[in-house]
Protein backbone atom coordinates (compact mmCIF):
# COMPACT_ATOMS: atom_id res chain seq x y z
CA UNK A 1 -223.36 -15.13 -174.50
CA UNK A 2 -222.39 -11.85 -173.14
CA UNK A 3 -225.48 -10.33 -175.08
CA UNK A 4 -227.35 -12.34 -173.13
CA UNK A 5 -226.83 -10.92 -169.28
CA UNK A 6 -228.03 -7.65 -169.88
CA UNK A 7 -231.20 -8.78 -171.66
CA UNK A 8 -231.98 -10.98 -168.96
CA UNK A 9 -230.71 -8.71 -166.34
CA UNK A 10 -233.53 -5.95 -168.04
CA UNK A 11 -236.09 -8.85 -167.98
CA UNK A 12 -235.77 -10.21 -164.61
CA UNK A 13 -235.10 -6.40 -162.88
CA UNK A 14 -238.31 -4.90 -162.94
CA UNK A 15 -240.69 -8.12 -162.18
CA UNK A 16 -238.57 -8.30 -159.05
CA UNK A 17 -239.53 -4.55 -158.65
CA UNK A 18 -242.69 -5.12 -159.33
CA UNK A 19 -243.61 -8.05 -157.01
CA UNK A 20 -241.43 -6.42 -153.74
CA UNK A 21 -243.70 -3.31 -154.36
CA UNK A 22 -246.72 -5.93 -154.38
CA UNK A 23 -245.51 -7.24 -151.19
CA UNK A 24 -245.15 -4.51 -149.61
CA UNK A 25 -248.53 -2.78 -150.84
CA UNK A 26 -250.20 -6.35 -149.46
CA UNK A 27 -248.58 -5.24 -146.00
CA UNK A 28 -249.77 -2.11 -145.60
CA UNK A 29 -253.44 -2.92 -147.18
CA UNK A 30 -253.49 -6.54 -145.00
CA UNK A 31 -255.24 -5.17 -142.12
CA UNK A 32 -258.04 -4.35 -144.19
CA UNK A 33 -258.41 -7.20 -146.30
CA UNK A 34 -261.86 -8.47 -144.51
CA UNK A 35 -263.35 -5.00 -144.63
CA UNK A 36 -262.38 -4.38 -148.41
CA UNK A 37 -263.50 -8.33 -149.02
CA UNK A 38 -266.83 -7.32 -147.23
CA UNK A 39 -267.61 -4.14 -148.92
CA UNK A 40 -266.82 -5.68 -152.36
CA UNK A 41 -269.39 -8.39 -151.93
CA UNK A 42 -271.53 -5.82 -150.46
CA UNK A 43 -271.75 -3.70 -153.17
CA UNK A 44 -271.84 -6.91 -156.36
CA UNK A 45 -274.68 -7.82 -154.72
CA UNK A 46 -276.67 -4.36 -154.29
CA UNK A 47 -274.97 -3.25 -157.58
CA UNK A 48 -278.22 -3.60 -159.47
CA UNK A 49 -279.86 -0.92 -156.94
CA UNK A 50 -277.22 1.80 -157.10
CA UNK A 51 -276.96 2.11 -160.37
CA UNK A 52 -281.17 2.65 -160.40
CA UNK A 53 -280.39 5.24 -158.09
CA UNK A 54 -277.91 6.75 -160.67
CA UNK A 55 -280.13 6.98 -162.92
CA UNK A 56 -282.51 8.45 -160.52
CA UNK A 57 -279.35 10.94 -159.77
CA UNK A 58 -279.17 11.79 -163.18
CA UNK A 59 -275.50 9.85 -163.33
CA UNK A 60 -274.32 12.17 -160.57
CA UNK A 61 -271.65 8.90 -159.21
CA UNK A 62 -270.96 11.31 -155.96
CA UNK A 63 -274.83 11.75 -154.69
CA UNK A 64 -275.95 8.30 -156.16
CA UNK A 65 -273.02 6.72 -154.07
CA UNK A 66 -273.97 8.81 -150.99
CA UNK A 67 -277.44 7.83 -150.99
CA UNK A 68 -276.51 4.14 -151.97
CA UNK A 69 -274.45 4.28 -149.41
CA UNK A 70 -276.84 5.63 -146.57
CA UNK A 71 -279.49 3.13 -147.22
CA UNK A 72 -277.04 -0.05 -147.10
CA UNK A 73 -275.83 1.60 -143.86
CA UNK A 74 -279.11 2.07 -142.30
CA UNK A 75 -279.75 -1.37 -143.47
CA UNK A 76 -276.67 -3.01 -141.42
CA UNK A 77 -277.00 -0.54 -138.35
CA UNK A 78 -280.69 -0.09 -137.79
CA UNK A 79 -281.25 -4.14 -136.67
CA UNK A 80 -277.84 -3.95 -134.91
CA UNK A 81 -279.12 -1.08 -132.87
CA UNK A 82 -282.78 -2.83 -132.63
CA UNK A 83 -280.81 -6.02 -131.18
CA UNK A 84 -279.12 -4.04 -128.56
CA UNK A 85 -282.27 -2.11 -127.72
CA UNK A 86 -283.69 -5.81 -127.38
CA UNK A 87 -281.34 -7.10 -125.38
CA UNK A 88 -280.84 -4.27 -122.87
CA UNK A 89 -284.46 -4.58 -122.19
CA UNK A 90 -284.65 -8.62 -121.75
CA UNK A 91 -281.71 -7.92 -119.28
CA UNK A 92 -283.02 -6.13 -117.32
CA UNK A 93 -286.09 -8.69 -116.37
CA UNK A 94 -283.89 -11.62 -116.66
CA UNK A 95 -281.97 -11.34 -113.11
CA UNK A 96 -285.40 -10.58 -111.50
CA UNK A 97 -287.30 -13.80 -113.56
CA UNK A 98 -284.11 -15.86 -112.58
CA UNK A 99 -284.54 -14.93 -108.85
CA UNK A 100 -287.87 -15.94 -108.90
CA UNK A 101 -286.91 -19.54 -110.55
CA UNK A 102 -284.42 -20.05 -108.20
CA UNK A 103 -286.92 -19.14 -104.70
CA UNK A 104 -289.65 -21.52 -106.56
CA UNK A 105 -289.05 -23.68 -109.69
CA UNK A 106 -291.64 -24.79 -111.40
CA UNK A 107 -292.55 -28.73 -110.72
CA UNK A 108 -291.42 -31.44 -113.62
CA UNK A 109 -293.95 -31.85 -116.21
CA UNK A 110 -295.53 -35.60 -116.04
CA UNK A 111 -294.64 -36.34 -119.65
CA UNK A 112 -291.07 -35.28 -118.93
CA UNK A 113 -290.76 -37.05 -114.96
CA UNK A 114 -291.75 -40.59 -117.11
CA UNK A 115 -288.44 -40.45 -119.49
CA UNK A 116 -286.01 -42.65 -117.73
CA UNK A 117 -282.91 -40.26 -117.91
CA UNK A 118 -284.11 -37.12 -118.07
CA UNK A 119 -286.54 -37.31 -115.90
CA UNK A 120 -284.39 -38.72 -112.86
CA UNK A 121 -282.37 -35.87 -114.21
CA UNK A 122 -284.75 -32.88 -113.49
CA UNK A 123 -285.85 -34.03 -110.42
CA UNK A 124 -282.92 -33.88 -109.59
CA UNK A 125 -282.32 -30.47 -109.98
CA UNK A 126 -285.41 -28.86 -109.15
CA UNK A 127 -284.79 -31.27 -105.41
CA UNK A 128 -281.22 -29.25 -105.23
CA UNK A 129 -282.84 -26.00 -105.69
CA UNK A 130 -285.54 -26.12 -103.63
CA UNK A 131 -283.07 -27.59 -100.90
CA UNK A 132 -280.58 -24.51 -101.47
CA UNK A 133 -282.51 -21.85 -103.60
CA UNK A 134 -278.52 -19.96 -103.25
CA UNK A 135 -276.56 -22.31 -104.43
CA UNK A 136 -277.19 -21.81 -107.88
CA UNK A 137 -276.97 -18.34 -107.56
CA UNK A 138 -273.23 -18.79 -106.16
CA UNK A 139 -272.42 -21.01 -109.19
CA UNK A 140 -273.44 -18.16 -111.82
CA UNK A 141 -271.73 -15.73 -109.81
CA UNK A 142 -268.47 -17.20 -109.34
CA UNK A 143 -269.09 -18.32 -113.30
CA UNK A 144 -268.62 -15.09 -114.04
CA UNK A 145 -265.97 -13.72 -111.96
CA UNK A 146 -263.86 -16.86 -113.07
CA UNK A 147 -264.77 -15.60 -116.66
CA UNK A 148 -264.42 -11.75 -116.55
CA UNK A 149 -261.39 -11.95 -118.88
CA UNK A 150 -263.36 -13.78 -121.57
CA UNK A 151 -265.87 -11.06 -121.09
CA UNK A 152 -263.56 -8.58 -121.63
CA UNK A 153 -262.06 -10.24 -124.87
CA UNK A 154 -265.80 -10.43 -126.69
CA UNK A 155 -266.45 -6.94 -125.53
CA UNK A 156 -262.99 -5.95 -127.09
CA UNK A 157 -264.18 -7.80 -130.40
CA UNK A 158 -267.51 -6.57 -130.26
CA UNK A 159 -265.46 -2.86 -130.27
CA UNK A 160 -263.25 -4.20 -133.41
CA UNK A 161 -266.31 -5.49 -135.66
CA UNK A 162 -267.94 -2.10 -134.75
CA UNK A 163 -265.06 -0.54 -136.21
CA UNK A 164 -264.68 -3.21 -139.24
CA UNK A 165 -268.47 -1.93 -139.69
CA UNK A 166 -267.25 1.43 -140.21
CA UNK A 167 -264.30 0.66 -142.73
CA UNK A 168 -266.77 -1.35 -144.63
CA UNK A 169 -269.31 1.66 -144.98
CA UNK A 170 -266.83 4.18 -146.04
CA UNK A 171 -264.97 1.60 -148.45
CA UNK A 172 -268.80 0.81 -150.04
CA UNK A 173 -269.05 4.70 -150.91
CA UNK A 174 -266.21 4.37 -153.08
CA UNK A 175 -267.35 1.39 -154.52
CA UNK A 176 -270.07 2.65 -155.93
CA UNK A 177 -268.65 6.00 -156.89
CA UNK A 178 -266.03 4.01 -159.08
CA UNK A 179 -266.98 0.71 -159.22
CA UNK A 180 -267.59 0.99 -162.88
CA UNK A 181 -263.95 1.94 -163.75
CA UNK A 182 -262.10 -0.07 -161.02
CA UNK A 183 -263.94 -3.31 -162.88
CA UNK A 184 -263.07 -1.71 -165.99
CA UNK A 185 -258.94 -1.53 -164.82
CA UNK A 186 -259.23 -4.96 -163.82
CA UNK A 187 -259.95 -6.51 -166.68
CA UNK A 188 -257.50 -4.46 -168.57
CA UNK A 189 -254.88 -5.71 -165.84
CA UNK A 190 -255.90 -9.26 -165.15
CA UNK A 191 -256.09 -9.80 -169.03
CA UNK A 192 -252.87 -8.76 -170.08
CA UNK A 193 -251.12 -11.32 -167.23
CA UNK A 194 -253.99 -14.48 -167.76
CA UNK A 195 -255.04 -13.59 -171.52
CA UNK A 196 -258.96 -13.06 -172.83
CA UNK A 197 -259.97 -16.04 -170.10
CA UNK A 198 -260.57 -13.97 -167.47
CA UNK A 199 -263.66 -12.69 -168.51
CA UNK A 200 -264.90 -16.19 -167.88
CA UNK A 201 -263.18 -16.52 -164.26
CA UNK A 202 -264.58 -13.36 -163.28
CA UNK A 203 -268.22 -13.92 -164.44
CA UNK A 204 -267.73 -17.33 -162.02
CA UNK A 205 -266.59 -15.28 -159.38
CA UNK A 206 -269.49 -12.35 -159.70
CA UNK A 207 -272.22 -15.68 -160.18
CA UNK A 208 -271.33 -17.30 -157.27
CA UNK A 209 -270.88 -14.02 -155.00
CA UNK A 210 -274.50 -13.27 -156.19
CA UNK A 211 -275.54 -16.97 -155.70
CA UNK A 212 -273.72 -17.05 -152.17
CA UNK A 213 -275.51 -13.58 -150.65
CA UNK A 214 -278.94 -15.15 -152.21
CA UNK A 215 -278.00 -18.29 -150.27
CA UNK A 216 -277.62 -16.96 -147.40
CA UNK A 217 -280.98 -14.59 -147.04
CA UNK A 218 -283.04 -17.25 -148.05
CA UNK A 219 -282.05 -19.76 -145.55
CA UNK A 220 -282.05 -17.55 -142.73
CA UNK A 221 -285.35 -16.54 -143.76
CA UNK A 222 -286.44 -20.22 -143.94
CA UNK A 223 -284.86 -20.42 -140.80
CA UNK A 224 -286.67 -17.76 -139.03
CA UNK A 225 -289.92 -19.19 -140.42
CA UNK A 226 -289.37 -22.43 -138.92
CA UNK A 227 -288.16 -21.23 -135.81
CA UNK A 228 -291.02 -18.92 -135.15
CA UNK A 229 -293.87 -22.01 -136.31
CA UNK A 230 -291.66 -23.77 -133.02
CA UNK A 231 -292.30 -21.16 -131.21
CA UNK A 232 -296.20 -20.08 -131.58
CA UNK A 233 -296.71 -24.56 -131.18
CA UNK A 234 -294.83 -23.92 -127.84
CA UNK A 235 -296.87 -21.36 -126.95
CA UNK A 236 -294.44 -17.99 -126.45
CA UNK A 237 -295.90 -14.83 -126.18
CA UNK A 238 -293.77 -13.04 -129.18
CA UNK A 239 -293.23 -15.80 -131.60
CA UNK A 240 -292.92 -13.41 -134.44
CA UNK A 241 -290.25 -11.26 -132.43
CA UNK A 242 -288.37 -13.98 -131.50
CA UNK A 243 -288.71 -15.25 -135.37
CA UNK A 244 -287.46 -12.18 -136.84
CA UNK A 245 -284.48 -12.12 -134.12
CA UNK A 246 -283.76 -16.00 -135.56
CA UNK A 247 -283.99 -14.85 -138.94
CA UNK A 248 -281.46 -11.88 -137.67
CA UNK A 249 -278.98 -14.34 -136.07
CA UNK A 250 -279.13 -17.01 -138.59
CA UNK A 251 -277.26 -14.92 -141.02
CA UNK A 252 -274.00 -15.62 -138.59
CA UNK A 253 -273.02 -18.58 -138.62
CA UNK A 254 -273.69 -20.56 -135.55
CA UNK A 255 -275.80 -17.07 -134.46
CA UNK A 256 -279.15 -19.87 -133.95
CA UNK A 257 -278.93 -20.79 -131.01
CA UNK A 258 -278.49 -17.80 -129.09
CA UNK A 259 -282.20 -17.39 -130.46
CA UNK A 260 -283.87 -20.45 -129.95
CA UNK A 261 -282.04 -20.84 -126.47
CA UNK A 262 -283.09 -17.47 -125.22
CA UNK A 263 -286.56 -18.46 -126.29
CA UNK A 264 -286.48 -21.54 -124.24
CA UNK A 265 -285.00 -19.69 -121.28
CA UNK A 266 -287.70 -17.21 -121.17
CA UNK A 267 -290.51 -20.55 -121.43
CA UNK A 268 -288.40 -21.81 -118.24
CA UNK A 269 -288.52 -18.87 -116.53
CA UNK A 270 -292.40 -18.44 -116.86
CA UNK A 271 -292.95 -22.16 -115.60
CA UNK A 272 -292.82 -23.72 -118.80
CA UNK A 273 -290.16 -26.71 -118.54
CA UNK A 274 -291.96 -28.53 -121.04
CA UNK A 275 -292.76 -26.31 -124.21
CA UNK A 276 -289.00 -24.63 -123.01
CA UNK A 277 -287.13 -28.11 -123.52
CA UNK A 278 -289.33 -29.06 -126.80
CA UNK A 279 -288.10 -25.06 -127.91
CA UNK A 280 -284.23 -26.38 -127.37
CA UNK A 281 -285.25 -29.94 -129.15
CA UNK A 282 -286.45 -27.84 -132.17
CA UNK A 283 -283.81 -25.75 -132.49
CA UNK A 284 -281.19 -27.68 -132.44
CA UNK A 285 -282.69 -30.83 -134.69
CA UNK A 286 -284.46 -28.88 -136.78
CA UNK A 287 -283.64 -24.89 -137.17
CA UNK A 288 -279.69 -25.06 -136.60
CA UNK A 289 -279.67 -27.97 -139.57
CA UNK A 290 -281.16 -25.93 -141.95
CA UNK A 291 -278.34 -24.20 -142.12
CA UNK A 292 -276.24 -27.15 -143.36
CA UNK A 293 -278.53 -28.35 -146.13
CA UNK A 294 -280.64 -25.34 -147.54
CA UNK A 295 -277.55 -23.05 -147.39
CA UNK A 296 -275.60 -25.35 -150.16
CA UNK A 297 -278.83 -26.32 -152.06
CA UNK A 298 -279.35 -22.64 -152.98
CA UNK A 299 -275.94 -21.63 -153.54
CA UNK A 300 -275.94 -25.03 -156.06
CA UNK A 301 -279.28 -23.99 -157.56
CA UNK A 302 -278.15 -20.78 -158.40
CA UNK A 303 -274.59 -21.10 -159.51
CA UNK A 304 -273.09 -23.68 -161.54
CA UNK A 305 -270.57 -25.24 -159.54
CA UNK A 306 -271.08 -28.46 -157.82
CA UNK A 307 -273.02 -29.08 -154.97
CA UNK A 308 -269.98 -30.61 -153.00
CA UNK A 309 -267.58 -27.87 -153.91
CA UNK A 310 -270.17 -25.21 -152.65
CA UNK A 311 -270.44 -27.17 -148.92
CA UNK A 312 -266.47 -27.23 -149.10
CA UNK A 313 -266.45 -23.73 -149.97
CA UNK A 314 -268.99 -22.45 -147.10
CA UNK A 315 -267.24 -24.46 -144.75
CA UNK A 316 -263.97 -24.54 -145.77
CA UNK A 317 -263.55 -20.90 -146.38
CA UNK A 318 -265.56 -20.19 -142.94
CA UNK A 319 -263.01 -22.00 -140.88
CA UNK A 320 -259.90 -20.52 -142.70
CA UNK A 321 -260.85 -17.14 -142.92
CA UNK A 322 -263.72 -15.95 -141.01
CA UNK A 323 -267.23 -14.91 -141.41
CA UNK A 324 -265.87 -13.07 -144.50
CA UNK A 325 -264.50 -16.98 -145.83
CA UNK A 326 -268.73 -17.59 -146.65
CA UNK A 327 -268.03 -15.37 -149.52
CA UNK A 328 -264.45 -15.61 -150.39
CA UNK A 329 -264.59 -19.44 -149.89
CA UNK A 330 -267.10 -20.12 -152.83
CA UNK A 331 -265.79 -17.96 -155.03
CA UNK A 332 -262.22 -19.28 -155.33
CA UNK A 333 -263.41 -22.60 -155.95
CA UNK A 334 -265.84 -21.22 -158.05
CA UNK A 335 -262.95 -19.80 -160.15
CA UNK A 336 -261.02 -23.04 -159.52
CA UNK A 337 -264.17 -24.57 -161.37
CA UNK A 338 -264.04 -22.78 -164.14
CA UNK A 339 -260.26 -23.13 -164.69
CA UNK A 340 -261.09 -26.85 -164.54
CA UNK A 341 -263.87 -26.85 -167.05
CA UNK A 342 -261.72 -25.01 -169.46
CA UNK A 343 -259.17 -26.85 -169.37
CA UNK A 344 -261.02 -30.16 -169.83
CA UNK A 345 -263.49 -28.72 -172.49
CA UNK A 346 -261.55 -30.52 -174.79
CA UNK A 347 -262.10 -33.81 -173.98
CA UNK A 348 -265.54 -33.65 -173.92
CA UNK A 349 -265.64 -32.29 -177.58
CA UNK A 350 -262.96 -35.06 -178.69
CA UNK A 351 -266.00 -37.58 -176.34
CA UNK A 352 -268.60 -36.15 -179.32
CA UNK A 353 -266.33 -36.70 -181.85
CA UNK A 354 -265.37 -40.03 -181.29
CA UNK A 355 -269.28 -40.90 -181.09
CA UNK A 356 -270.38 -39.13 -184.16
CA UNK A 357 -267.72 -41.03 -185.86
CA UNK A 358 -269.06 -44.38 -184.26
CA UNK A 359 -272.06 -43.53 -185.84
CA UNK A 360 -271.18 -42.86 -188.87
CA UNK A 361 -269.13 -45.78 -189.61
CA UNK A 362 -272.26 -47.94 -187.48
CA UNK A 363 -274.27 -45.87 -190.48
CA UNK A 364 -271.78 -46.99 -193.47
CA UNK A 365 -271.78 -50.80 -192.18
């Protein structure tokens, strides 16, 4: 028995060692979880392209990873900058259009006055501001003043995603600089504390990061299709524009309908009640719902898991960790999944069993 303390003691010493220093590396690193999460699923999914440019590098990992790096940069920052561009330069007619709407708003369209409800409803409104064209104007105005501190908080989040951005681009360089050997490491580590398995838990968790990113470009470019059809039958002037900026939006979640309802305000504020309401009725029965079926068919179709797991996983992981949680959602049930399937494998080879041996004694009778 007294043999027995100091072999234990040596046992149990360093894996407390060893998971304090964990802890306190997952301190220090925690603030850049998201960023790390985002440039890993970044660069899985444009994997197959820098390692082209390798070979176009002649294996040179520090240029290919510069220029990999570069054009996935571009590609995040050059719509960003297009969208602000964009929206600097609808600003700046939209206080002069909404002037004009308020001094003279357009009259109810007949098909719209004959609706019970909503036509009472508009009526209504356009009687309210013709009878006090600056009364609406007040209500915006002392909207916003009420509201400056919200204002203040996005514009102090917009700041921190910039940043997050910029964490994600430099983390990406060294992704693809040593990708190849951090994978490498990982399956050395992960297999010496889960066993030979792993290999199968981490192929589930590459498929359904590819199947996820896939999932997500095509339905917001389903979306964006959709949206801009809506929007050439309502007759805007820049359907395409406006498609492209849906398509653009789409891939945040809940990003829609800051596209489809800036369409319809700019309808509204040309005179258009009509084709601007069917715009909203469109986008919100139609393009925003997309979202919730296509997104889950394609991440199904292309990875193995279960429909119903992959809608728990979008939404599930969305809700508890962010815009990241799309990603990081899927992909632990994914792995969940394949823990499963493993460890039931067995009963559906003792299922064939039993039946071949029905049918061999059905044979013998």
């Amino acid at each position: 028995m007294l043999s027995a303390k100091p072999t234990f003691s040596r046992r149990i010493v360093p894996w407390l060692a060893l998971g304090g220093l964990v802890a306190l590396a997952f301190i220090v690193v925690a603030p850049f979880l998201a960023p790390i999460a985002w440039a890993g699923v970044l660069a899985y999914a444009t994997w197959p392209l820098a390692e082209r440019i390798r070979c176009w590098c002649n294996n040179k990992d520090t240029l290919a990873a510069s220029l990999a790096t570069t054009l996935l940069a571009l590609t995040l920052f050059l719509p960003l900058i297009w969208l602000i561009w964009l929206a600097q330069q609808e600003l700046g007619h939209l206080y002069p259009a909404l002037q004009a709407f308020f001094a003279n708003p357009p009259p109810v369209p007949d098909t719209l006055r004959n609706i019970p409800w909503l036509g009472d409803w508009l009526m209504h409104q356009q009687a309210s501001l013709i009878a006090n064209p600056q009364g609406a104007s007040s209500v915006i105005k002392a909207w916003l003043a009420a509201h400056t501190a919200d204002l203040s908080t996005l514009a102090g989040g917009l700041g921190k995603s910039f940043a997050k951005m910029i964490f994600v681009v430099v983390i990406l360089f060294f992704f693809f600089r040593d990708g190849t050997r951090i994978i490498r490491e990982l399956r050395h580590v992960l297999e010496r504390f889960i066993g030979t398995h792993v290999h199968d838990y981490l192929h589930a968790a590459g498929t359904t990061t590819r199947a996820v990113v896939y999932g997500i470009l095509l339905t917001a470019l389903v979306q964006g299709v959709v949206a801009a059809l809506g929007y050439w039958v309502a007759g805007l002037s820049s359907p395409v524009m406006f498609g492209v900026l849906t398509m653009i939006l789409a891939l945040i979640p809940f990003g829609t309908p800051l596209a489809w309802g800036s369409a319809g305000l700019v309808l509204l504020l040309q005179g258009e009640t009509g084709a601007a309401i069917g715009v909203w009725i469109w986008g919100a029965a139609i393009v925003s719902q997309l979202d919730n079926v296509l997104r889950p068919l394609f991440i199904s179709s292309i990875s193995p898991i279960p429909f119903l797991l992959v809608l728990f996983g979008v939404l599930g992981g969305l809700l508890a960790f962010g815009l990241v949680g799309l990603f990081i959602g899927p992909i632990v049930l994914s792995v969940v999944w394949a823990v499963w399937r493993e460890w039931t494998a067995h009963l559906d080879e003792e299922a064939s069993d039993n039946m071949a041996a029905k049918n061999e004694l059905v044979t013998n009778e």
